[in-house]
N, C-alpha and C. Protein backbone atom coordinates (compact mmCIF):
# COMPACT_ATOMS: atom_id res chain seq x y z
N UNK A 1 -8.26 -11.80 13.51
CA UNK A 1 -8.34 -11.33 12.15
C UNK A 1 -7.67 -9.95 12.09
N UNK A 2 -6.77 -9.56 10.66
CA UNK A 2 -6.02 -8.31 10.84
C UNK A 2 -6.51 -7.87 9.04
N UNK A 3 -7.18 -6.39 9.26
CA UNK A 3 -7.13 -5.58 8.33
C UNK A 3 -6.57 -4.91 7.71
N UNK A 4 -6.05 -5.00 6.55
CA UNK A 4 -5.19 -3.87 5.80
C UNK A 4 -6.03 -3.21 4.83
N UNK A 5 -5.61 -1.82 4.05
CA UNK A 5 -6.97 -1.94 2.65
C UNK A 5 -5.26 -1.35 2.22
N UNK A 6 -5.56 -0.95 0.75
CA UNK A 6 -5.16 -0.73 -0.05
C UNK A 6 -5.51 0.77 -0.81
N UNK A 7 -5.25 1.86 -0.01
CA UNK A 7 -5.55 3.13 -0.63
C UNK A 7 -5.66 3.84 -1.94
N UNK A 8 -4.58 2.82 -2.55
CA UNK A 8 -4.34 3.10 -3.97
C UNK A 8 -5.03 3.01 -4.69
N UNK A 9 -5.88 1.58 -4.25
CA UNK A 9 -6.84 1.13 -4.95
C UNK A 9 -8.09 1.29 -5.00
N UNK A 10 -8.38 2.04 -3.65
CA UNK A 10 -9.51 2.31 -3.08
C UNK A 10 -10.21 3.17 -4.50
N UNK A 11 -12.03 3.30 -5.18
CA UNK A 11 -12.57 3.55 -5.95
C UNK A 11 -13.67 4.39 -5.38
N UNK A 12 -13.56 4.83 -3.75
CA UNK A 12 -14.21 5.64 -2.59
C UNK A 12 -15.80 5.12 -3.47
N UNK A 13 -16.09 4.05 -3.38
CA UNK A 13 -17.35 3.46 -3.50
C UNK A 13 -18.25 3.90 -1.91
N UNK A 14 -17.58 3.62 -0.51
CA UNK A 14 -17.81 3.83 0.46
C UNK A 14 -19.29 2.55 1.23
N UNK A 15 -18.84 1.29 0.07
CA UNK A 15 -19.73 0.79 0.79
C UNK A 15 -19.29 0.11 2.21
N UNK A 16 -17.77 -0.15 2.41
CA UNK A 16 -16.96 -0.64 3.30
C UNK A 16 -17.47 0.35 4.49
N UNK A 17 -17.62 1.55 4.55
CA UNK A 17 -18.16 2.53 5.66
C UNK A 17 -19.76 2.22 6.00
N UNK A 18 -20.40 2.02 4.80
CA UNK A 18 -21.49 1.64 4.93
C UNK A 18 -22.18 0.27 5.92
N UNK A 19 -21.26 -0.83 5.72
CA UNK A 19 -21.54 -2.02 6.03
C UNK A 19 -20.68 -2.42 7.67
N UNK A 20 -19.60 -1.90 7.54
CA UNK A 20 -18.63 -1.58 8.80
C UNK A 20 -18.28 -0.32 9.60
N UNK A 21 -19.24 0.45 10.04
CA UNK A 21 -18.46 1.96 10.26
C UNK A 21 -17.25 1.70 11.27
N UNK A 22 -17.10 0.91 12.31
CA UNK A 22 -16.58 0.68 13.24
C UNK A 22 -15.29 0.38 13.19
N UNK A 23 -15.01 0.18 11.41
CA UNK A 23 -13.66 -0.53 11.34
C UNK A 23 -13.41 0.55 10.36
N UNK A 24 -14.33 1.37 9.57
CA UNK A 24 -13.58 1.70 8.05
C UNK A 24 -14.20 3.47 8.27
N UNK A 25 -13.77 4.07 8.01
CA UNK A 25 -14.46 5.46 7.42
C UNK A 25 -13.68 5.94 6.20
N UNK A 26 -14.05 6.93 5.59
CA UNK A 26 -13.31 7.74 4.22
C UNK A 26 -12.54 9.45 4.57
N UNK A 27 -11.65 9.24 3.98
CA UNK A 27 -11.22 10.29 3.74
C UNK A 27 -12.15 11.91 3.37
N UNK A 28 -11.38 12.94 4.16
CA UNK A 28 -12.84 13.86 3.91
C UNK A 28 -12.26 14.65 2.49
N UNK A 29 -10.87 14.41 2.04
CA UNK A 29 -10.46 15.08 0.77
C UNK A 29 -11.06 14.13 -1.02
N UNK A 30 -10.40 12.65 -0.28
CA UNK A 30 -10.82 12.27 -1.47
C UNK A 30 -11.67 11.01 -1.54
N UNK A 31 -12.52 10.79 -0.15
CA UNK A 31 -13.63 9.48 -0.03
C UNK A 31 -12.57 8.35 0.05
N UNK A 32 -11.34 7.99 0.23
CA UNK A 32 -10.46 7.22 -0.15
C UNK A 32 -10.81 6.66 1.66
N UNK A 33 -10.41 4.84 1.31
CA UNK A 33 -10.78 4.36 2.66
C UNK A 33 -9.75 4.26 3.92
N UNK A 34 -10.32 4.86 4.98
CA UNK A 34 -9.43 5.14 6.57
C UNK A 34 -10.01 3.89 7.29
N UNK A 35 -8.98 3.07 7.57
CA UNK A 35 -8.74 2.40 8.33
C UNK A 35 -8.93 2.80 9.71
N UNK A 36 -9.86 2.29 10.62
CA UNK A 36 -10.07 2.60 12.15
C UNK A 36 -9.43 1.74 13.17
N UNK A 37 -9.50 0.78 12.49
CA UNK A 37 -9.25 -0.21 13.59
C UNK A 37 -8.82 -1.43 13.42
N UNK A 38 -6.99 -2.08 13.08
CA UNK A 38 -6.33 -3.07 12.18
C UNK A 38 -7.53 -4.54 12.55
N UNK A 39 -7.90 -3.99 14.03
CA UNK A 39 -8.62 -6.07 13.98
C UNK A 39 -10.18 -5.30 14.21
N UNK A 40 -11.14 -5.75 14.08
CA UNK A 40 -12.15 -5.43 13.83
C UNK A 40 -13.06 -5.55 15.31
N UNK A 41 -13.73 -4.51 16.24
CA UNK A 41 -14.18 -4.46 17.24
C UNK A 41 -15.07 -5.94 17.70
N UNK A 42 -15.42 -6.67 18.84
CA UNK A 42 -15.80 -7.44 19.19
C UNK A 42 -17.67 -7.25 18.23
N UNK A 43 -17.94 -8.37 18.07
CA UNK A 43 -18.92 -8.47 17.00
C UNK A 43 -19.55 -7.69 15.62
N UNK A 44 -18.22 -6.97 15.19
CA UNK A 44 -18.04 -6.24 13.95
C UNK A 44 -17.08 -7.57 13.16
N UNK A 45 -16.76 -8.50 13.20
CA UNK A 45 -15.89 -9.67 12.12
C UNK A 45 -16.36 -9.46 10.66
N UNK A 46 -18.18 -9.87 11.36
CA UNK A 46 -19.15 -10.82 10.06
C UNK A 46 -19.40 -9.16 8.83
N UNK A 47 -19.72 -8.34 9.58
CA UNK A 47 -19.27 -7.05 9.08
C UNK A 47 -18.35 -6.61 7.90
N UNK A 48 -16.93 -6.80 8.64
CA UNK A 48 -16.16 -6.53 8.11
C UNK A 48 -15.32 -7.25 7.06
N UNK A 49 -16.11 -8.81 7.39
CA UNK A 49 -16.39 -9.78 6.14
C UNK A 49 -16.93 -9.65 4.77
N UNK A 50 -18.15 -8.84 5.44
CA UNK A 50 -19.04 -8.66 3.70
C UNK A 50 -18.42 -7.22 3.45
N UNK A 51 -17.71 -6.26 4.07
CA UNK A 51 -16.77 -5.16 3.47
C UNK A 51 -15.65 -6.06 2.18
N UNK A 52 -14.85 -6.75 2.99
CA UNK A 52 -14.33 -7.15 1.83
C UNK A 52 -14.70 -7.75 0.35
N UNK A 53 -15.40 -8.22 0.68
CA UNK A 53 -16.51 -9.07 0.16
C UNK A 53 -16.92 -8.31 -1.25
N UNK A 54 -17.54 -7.06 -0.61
CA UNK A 54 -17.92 -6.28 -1.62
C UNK A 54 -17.68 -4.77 -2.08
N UNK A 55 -16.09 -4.79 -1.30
CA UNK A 55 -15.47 -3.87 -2.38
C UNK A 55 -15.26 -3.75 -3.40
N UNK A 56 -15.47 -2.79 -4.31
CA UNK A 56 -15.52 -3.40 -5.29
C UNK A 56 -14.15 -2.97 -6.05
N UNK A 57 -13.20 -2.70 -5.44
CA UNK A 57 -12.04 -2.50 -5.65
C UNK A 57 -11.20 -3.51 -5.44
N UNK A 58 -11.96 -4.29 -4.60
CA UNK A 58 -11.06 -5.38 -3.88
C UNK A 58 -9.79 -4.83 -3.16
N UNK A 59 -10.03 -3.54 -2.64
CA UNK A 59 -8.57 -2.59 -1.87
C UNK A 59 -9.13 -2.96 0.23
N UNK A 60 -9.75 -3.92 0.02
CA UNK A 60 -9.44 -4.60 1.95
C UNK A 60 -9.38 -6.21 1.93
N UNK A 61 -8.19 -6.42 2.30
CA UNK A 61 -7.62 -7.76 2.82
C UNK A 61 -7.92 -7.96 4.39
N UNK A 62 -8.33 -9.30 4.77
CA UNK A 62 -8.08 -9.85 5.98
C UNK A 62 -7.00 -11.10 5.86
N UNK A 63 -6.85 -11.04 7.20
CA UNK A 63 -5.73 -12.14 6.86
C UNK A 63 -5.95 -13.13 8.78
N UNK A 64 -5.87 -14.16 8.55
CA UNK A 64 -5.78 -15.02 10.22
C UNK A 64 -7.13 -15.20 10.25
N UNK A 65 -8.35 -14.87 9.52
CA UNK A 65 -10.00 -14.80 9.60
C UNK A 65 -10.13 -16.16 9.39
């Protein structure tokens, strides 16, 4: 599985940090979402599943999941 988000779109909701820290953190200027890690650490997937899930920006794609 490969992560991208979408910065632009990002609405620094920060629940993606919340639910995944391992894959996602925020920006310290504007909460905007930082990408940690393009494939998601060994038993962080299901995680980084309900990140997308419930962005509510819809600014993180997986793709090959």
């Amino acid at each position: 599985m490969k992560i991208t988000v979408d910065t632009g779109s990002c609405v620094s909701s920060g629940q993606c940090v919340l639910l995944a820290p391992e894959a996602f953190d925020q920006n310290e200027d504007d909460g905007t979402v930082v990408l940690l890690a393009e494939e998601p650490p060994a038993g962080a997937e299901e995680a980084v599943r309900q990140a997308e899930l419930t962005c509510p920006a819809a600014a993180i794609r997986l793709s090959g999941a």
